[in-house]
N, C-alpha and C. Protein backbone atom coordinates (compact mmCIF):
# COMPACT_ATOMS: atom_id res chain seq x y z
N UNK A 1 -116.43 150.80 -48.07
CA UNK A 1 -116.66 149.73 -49.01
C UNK A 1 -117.18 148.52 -48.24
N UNK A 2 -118.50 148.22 -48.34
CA UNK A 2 -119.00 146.84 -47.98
C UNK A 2 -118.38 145.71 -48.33
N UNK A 3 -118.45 144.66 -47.51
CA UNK A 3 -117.81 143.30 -47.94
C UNK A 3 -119.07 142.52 -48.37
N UNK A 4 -118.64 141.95 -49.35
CA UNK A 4 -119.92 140.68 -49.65
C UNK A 4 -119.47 139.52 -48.57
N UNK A 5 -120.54 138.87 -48.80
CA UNK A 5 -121.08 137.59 -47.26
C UNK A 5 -119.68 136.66 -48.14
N UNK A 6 -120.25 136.69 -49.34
CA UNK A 6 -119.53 135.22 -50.54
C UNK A 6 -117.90 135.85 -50.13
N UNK A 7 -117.65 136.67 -50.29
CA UNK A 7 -116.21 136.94 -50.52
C UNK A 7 -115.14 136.21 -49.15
N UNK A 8 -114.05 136.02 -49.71
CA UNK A 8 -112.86 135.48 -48.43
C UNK A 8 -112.79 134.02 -49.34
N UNK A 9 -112.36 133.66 -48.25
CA UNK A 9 -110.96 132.29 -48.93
C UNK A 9 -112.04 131.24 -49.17
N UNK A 10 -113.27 130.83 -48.99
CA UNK A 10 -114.37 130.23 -49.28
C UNK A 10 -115.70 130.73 -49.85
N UNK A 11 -115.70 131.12 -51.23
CA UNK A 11 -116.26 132.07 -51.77
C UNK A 11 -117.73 131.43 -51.90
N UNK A 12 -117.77 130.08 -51.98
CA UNK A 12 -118.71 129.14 -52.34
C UNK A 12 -119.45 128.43 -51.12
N UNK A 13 -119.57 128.95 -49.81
CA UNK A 13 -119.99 127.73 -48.87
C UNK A 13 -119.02 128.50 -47.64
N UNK A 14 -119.34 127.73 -47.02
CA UNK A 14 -118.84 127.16 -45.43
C UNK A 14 -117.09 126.39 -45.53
N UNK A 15 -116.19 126.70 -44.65
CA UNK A 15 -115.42 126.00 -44.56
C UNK A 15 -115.73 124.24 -44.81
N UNK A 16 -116.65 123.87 -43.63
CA UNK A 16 -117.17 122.56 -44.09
C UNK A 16 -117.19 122.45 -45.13
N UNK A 17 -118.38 123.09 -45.85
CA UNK A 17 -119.30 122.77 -47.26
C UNK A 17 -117.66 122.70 -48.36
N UNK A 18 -116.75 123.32 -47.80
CA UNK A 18 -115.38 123.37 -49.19
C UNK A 18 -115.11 121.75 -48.52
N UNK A 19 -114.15 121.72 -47.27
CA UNK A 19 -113.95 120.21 -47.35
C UNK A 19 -114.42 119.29 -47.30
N UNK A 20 -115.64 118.95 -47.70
CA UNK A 20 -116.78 118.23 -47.67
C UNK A 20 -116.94 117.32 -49.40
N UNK A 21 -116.57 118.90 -49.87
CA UNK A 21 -117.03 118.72 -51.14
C UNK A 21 -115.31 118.11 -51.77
N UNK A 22 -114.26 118.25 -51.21
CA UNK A 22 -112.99 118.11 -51.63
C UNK A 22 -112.88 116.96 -51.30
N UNK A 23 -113.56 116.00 -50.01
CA UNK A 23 -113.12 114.52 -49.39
C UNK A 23 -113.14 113.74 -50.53
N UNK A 24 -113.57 113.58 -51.71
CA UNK A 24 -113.47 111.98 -52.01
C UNK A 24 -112.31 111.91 -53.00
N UNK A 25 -111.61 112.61 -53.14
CA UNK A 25 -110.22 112.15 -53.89
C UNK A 25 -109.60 111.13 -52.63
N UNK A 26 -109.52 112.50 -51.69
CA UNK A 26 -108.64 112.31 -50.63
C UNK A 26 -109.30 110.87 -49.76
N UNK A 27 -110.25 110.36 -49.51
CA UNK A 27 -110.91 108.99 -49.45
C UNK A 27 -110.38 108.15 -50.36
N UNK A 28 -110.36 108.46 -51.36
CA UNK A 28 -109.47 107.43 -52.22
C UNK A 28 -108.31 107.15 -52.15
N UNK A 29 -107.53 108.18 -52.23
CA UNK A 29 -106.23 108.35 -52.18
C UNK A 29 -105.90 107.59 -50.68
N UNK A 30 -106.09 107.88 -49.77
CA UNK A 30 -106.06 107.23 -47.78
C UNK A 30 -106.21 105.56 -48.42
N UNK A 31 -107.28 104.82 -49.10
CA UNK A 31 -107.26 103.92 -49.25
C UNK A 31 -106.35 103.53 -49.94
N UNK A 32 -106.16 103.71 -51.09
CA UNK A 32 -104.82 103.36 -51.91
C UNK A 32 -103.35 103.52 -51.08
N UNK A 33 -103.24 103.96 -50.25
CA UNK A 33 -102.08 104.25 -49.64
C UNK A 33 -102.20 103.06 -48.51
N UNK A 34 -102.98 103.30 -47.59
CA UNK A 34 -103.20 102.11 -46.83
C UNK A 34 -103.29 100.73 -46.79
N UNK A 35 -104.02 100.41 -48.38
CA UNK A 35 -104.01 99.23 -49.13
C UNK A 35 -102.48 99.20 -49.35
N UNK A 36 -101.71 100.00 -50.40
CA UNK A 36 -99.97 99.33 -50.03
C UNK A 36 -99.20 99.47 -49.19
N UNK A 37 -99.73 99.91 -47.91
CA UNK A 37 -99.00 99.99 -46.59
C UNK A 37 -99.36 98.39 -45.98
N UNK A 38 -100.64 97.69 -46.04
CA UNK A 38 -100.82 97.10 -45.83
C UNK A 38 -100.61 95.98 -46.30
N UNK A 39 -100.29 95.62 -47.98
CA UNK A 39 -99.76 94.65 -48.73
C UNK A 39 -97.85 94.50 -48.09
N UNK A 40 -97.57 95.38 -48.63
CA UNK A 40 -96.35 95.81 -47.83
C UNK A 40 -95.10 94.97 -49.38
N UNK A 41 -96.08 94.99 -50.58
CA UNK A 41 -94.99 94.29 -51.61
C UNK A 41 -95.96 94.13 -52.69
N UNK A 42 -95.10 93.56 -53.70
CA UNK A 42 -95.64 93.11 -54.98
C UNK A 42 -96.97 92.16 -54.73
N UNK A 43 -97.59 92.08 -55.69
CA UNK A 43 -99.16 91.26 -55.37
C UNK A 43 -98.72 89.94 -55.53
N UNK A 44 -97.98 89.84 -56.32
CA UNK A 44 -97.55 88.28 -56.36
C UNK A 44 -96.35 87.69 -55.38
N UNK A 45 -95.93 88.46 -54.98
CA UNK A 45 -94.84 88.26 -53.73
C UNK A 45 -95.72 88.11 -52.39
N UNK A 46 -96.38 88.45 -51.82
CA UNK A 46 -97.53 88.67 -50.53
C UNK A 46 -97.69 87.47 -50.25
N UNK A 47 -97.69 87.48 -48.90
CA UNK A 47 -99.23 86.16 -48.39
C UNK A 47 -100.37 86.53 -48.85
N UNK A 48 -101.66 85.44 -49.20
CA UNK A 48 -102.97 85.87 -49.42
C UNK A 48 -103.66 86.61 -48.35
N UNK A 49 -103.36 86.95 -47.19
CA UNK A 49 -104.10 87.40 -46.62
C UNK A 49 -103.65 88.83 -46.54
N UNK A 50 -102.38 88.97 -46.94
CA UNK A 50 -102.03 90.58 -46.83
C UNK A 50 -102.62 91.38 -48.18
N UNK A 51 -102.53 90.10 -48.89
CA UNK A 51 -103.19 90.50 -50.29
C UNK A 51 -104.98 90.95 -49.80
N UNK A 52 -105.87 89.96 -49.52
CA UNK A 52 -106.89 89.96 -48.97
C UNK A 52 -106.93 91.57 -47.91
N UNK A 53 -106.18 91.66 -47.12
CA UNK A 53 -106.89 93.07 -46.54
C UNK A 53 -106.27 94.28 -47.36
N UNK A 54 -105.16 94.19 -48.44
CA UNK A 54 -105.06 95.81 -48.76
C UNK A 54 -106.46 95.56 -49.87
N UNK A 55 -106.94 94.43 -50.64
CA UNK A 55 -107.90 94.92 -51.43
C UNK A 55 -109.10 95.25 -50.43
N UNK A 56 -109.21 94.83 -49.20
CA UNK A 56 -110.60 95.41 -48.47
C UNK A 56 -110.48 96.41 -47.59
N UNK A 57 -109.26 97.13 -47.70
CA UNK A 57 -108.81 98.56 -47.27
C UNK A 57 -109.37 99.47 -48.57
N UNK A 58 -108.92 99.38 -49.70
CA UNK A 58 -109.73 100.20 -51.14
C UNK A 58 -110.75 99.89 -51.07
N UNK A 59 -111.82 98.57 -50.96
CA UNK A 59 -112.89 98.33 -51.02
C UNK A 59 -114.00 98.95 -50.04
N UNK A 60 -113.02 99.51 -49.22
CA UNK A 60 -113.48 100.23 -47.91
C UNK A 60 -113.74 102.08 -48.32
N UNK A 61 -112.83 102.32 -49.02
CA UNK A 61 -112.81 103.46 -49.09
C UNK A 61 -113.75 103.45 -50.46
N UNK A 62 -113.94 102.68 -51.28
CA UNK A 62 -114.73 102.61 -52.40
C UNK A 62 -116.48 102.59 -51.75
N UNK A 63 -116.25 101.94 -50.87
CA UNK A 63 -117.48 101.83 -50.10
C UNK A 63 -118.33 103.10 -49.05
N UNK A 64 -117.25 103.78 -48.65
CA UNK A 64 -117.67 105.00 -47.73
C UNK A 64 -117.91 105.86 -48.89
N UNK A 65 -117.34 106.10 -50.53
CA UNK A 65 -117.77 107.16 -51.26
C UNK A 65 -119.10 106.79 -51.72
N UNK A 66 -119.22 105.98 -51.72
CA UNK A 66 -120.42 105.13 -52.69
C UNK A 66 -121.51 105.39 -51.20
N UNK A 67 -121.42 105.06 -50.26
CA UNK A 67 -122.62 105.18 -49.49
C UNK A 67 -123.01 106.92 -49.20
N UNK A 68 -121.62 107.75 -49.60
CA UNK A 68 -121.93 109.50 -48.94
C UNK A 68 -122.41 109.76 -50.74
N UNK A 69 -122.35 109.18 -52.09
CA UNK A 69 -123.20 109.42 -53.08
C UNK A 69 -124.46 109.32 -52.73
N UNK A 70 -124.56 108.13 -52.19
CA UNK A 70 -126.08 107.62 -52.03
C UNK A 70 -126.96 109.01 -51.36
N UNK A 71 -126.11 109.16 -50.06
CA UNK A 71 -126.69 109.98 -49.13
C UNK A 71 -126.85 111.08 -49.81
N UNK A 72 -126.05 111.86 -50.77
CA UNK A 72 -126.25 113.22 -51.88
C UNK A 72 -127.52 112.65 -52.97
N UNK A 73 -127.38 111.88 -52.93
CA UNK A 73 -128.60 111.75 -53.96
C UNK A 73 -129.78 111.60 -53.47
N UNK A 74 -129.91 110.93 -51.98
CA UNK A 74 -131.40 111.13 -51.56
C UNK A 74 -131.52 112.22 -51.04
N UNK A 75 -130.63 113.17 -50.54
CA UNK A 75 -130.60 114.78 -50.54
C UNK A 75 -131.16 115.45 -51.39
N UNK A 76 -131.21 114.89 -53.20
CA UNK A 76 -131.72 115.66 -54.04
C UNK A 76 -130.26 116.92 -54.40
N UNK A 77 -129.01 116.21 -54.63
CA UNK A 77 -127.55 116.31 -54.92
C UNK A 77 -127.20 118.25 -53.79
N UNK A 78 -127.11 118.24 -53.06
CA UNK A 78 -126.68 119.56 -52.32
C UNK A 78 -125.64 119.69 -53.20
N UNK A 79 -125.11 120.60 -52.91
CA UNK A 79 -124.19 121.43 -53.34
C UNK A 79 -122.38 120.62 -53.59
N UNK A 80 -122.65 119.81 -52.01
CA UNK A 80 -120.78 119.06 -51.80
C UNK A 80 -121.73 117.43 -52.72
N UNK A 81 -122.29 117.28 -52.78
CA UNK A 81 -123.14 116.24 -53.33
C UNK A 81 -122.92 115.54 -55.02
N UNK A 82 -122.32 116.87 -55.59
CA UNK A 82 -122.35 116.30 -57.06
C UNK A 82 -120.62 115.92 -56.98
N UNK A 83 -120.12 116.01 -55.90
CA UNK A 83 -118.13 115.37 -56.39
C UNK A 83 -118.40 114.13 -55.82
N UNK A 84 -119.20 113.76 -54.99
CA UNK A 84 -119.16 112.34 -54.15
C UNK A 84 -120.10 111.67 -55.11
N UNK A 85 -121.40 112.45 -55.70
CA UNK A 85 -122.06 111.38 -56.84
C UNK A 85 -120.98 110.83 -57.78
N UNK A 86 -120.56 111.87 -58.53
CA UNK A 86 -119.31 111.75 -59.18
C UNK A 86 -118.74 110.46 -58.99
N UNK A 87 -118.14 110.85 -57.55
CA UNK A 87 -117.10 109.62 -57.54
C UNK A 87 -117.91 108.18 -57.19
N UNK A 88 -118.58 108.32 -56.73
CA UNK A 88 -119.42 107.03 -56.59
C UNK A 88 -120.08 106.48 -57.94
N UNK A 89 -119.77 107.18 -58.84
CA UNK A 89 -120.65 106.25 -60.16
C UNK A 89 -119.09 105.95 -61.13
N UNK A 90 -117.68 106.95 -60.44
CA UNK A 90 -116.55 106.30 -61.17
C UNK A 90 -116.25 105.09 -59.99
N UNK A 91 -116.69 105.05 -59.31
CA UNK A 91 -115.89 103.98 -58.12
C UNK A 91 -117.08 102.79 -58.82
N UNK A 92 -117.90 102.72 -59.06
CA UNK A 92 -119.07 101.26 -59.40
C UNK A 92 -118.32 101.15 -61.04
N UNK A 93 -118.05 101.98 -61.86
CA UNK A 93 -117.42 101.66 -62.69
C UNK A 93 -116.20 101.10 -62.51
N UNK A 94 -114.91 101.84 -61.82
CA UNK A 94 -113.72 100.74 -61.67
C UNK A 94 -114.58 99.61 -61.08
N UNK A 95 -114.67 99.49 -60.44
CA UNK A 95 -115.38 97.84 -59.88
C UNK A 95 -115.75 96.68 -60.65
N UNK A 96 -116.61 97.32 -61.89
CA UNK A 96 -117.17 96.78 -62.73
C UNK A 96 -115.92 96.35 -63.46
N UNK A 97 -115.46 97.18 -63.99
CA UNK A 97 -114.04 96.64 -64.74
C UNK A 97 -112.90 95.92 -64.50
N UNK A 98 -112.86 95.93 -63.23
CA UNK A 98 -111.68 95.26 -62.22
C UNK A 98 -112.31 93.67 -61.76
N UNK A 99 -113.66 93.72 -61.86
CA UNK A 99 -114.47 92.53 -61.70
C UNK A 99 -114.49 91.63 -63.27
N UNK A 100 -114.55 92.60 -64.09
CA UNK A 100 -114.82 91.48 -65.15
C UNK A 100 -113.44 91.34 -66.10
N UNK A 101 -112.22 92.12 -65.68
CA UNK A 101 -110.82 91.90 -66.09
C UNK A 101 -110.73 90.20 -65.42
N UNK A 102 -110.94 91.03 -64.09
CA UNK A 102 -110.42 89.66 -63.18
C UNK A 102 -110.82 88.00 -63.55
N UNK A 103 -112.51 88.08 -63.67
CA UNK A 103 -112.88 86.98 -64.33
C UNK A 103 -112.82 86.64 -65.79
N UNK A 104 -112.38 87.61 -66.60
CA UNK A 104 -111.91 87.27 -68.03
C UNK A 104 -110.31 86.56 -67.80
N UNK A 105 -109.45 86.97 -66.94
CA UNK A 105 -108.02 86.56 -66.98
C UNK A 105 -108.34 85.11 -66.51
N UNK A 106 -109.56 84.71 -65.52
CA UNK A 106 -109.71 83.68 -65.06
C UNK A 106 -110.04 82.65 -66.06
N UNK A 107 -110.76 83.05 -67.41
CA UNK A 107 -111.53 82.59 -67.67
C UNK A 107 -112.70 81.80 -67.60
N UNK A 108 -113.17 82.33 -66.10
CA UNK A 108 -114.78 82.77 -65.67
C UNK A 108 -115.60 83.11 -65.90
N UNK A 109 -115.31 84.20 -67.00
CA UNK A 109 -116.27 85.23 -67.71
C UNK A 109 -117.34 84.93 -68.51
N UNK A 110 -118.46 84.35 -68.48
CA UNK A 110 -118.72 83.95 -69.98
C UNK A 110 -120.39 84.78 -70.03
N UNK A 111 -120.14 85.96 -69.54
CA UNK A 111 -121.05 86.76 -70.40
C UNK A 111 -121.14 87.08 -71.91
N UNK A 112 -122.49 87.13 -72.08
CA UNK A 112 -122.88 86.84 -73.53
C UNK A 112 -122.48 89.05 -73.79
N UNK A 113 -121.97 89.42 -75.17
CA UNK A 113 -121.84 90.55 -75.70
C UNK A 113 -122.97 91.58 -75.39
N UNK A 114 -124.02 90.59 -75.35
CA UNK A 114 -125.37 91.54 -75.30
C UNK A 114 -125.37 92.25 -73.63
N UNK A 115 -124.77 91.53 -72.58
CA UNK A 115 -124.81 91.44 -71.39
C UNK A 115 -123.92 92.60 -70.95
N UNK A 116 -122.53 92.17 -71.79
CA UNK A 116 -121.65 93.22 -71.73
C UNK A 116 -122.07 94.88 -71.70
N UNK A 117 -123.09 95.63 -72.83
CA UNK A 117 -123.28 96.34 -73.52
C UNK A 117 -124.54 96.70 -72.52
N UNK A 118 -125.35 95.93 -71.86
CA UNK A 118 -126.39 96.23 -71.26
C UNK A 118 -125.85 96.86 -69.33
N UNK A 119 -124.67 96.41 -69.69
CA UNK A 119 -124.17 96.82 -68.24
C UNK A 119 -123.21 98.00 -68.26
N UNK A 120 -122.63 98.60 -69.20
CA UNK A 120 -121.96 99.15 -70.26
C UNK A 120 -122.98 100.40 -70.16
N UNK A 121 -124.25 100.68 -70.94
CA UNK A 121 -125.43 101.12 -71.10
C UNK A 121 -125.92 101.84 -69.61
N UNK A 122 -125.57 100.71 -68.72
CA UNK A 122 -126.77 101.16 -67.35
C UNK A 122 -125.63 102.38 -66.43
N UNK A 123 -124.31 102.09 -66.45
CA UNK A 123 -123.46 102.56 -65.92
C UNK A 123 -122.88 104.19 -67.05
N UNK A 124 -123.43 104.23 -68.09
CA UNK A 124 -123.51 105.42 -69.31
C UNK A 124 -124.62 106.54 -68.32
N UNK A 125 -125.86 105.84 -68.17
CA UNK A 125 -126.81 106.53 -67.80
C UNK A 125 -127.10 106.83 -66.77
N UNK A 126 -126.01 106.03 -65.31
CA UNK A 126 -126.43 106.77 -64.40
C UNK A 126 -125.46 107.91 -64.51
N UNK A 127 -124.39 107.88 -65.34
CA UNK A 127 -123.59 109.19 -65.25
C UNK A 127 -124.28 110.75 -65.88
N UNK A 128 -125.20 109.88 -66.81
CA UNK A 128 -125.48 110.63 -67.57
C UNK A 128 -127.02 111.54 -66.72
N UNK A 129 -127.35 110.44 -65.59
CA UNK A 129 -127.95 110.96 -65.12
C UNK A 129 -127.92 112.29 -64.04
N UNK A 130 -126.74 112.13 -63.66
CA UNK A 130 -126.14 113.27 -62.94
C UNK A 130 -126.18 114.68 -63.91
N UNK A 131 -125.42 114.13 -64.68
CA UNK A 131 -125.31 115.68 -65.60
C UNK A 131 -126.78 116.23 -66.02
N UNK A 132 -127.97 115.14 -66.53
CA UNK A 132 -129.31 115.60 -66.54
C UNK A 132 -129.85 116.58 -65.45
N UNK A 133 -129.26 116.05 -64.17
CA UNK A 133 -130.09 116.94 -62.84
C UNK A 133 -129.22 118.27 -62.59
N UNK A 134 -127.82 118.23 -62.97
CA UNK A 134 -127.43 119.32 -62.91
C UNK A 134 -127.63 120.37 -64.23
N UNK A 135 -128.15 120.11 -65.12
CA UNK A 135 -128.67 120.90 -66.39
C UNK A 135 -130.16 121.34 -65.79
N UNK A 136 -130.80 120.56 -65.37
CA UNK A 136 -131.95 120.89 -65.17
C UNK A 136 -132.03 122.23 -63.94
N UNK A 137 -130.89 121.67 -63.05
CA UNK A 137 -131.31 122.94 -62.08
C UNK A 137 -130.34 124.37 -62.31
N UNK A 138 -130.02 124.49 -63.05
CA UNK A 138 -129.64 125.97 -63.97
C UNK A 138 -127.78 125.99 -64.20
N UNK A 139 -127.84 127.19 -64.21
CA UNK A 139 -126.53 127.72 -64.07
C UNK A 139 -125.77 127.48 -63.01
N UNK A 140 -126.12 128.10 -61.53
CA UNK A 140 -125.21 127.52 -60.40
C UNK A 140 -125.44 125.94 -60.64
N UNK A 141 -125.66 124.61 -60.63
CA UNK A 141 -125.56 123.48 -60.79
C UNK A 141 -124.88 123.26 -61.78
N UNK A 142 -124.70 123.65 -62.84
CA UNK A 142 -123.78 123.44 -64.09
C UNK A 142 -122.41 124.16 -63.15
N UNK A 143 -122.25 125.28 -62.52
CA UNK A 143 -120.78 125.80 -62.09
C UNK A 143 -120.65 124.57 -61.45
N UNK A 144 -121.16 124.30 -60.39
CA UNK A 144 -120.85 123.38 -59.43
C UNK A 144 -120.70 121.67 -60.21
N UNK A 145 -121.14 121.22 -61.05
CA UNK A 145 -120.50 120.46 -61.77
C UNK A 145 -119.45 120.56 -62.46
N UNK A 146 -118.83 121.15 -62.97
CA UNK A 146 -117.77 121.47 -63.48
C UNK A 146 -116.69 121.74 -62.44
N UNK A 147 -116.81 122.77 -61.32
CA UNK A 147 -115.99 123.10 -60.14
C UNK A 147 -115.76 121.65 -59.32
N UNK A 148 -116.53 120.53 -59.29
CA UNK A 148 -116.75 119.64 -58.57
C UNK A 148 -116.22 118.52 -59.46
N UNK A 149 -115.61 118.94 -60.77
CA UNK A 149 -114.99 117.89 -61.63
C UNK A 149 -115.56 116.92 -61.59
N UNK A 150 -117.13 116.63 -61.73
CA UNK A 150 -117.91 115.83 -62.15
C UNK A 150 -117.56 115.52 -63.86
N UNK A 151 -117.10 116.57 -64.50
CA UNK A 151 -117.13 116.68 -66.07
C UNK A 151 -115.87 115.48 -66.48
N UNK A 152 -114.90 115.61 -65.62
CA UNK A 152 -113.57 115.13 -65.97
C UNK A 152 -114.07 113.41 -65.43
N UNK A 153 -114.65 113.33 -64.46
CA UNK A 153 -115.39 111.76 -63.67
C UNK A 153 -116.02 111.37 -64.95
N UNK A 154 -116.78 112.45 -65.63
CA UNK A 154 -117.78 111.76 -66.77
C UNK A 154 -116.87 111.08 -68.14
N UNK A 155 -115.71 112.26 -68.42
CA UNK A 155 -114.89 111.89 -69.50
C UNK A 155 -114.33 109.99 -69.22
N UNK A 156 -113.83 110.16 -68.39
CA UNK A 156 -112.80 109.34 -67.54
C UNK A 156 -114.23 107.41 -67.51
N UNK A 157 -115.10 107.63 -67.09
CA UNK A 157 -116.30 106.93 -67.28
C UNK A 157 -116.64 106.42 -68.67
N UNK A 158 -116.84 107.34 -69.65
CA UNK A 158 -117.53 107.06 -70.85
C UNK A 158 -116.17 106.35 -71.45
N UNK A 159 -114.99 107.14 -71.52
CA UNK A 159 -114.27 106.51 -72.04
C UNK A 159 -113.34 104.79 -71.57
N UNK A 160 -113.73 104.66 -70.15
CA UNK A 160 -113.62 102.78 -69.67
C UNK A 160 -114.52 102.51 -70.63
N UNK A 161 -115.87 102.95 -70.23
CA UNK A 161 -116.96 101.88 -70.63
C UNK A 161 -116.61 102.02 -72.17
N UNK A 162 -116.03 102.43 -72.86
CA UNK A 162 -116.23 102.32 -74.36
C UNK A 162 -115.17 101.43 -75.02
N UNK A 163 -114.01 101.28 -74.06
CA UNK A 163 -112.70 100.67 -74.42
C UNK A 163 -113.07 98.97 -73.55
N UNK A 164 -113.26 99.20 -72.63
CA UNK A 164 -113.78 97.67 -72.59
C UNK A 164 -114.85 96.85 -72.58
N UNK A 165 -115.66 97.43 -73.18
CA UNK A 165 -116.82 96.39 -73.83
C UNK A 165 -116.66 96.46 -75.40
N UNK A 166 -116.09 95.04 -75.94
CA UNK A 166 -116.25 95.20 -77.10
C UNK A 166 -117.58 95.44 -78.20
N UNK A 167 -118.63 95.81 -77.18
CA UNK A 167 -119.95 96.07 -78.19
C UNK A 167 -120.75 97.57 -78.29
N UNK A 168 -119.81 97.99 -77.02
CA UNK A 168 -119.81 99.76 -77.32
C UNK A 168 -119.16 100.32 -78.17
């Protein structure tokens, strides 16, 4: 009985190509942990500066997914490429939302509704743009979106952007 090449504990790829494609939870997760290792307490209990580096410990790790999207997308999305797009278009979304919570509590905010909805809109379509390129390039790209829980990034996306802009 022949063995297939695909078969064994990495049916899909290369050892790499599996943890490659698995890093950006775990990028997130390292930051979030580090960020309250580094606060070391409540946000309102802290000095500002302990406050100040656990948010640029997440901002860090928000930042390394967002630049290895970039790099999958001028790749033309490889294979480990569509979980890091993924997370890089949910990481510009929390941002977005965590940015304009922040300046609404401030009352800073004074974007006009239309503004809201147009930013709302642009952050719809680059998600939506992912799922376009993985439809387009067949069946294996649709597995690998779905396996790569791009689908659950998209749910998780549409539904921020729809709950906090009141003009979506």
């Amino acid at each position: 009985m022949s063995r297939n090449a695909r078969s064994g504990p990495f049916p899909s790829g290369s050892r790499g190509q599996v943890f490659l494609t698995a890093a950006p939870p775990i990028v997130y997760g390292l930051g979030i942990a580090a960020a309250a290792l580094a606060a070391g307490g409540p946000w309102h209990s802290i000095a500002a500066r302990r406050l100040y580096l656990s948010i640029a410990l997440i901002a860090l790790a928000g930042i390394a997914i967002l630049a290895v999207g970039v790099i999958a997308a001028l790749r033309r999305l490889p294979a480990w490429g569509y979980t890091w797009a993924g997370a890089a278009v949910m990481m510009a979304v929390l941002a977005a939302q965590t940015v304009a919570e922040e300046l609404a509590e401030q009352g800073t905010l004074e974007l006009p509704p239309v503004a809201e909805s147009i930013v709302g809109l642009v952050l719809v379509l680059a998600n939506l743009s992912l799922l376009i390129v993985a439809a387009v390039r067949g069946r294996k790209a649709a597995h690998q979106l779905s396996g790569a829980n791009l689908s659950s990034s998209t749910g998780s996306c549409e539904h921020v952007n729809c709950t906090s802009s009141p003009c979506l």
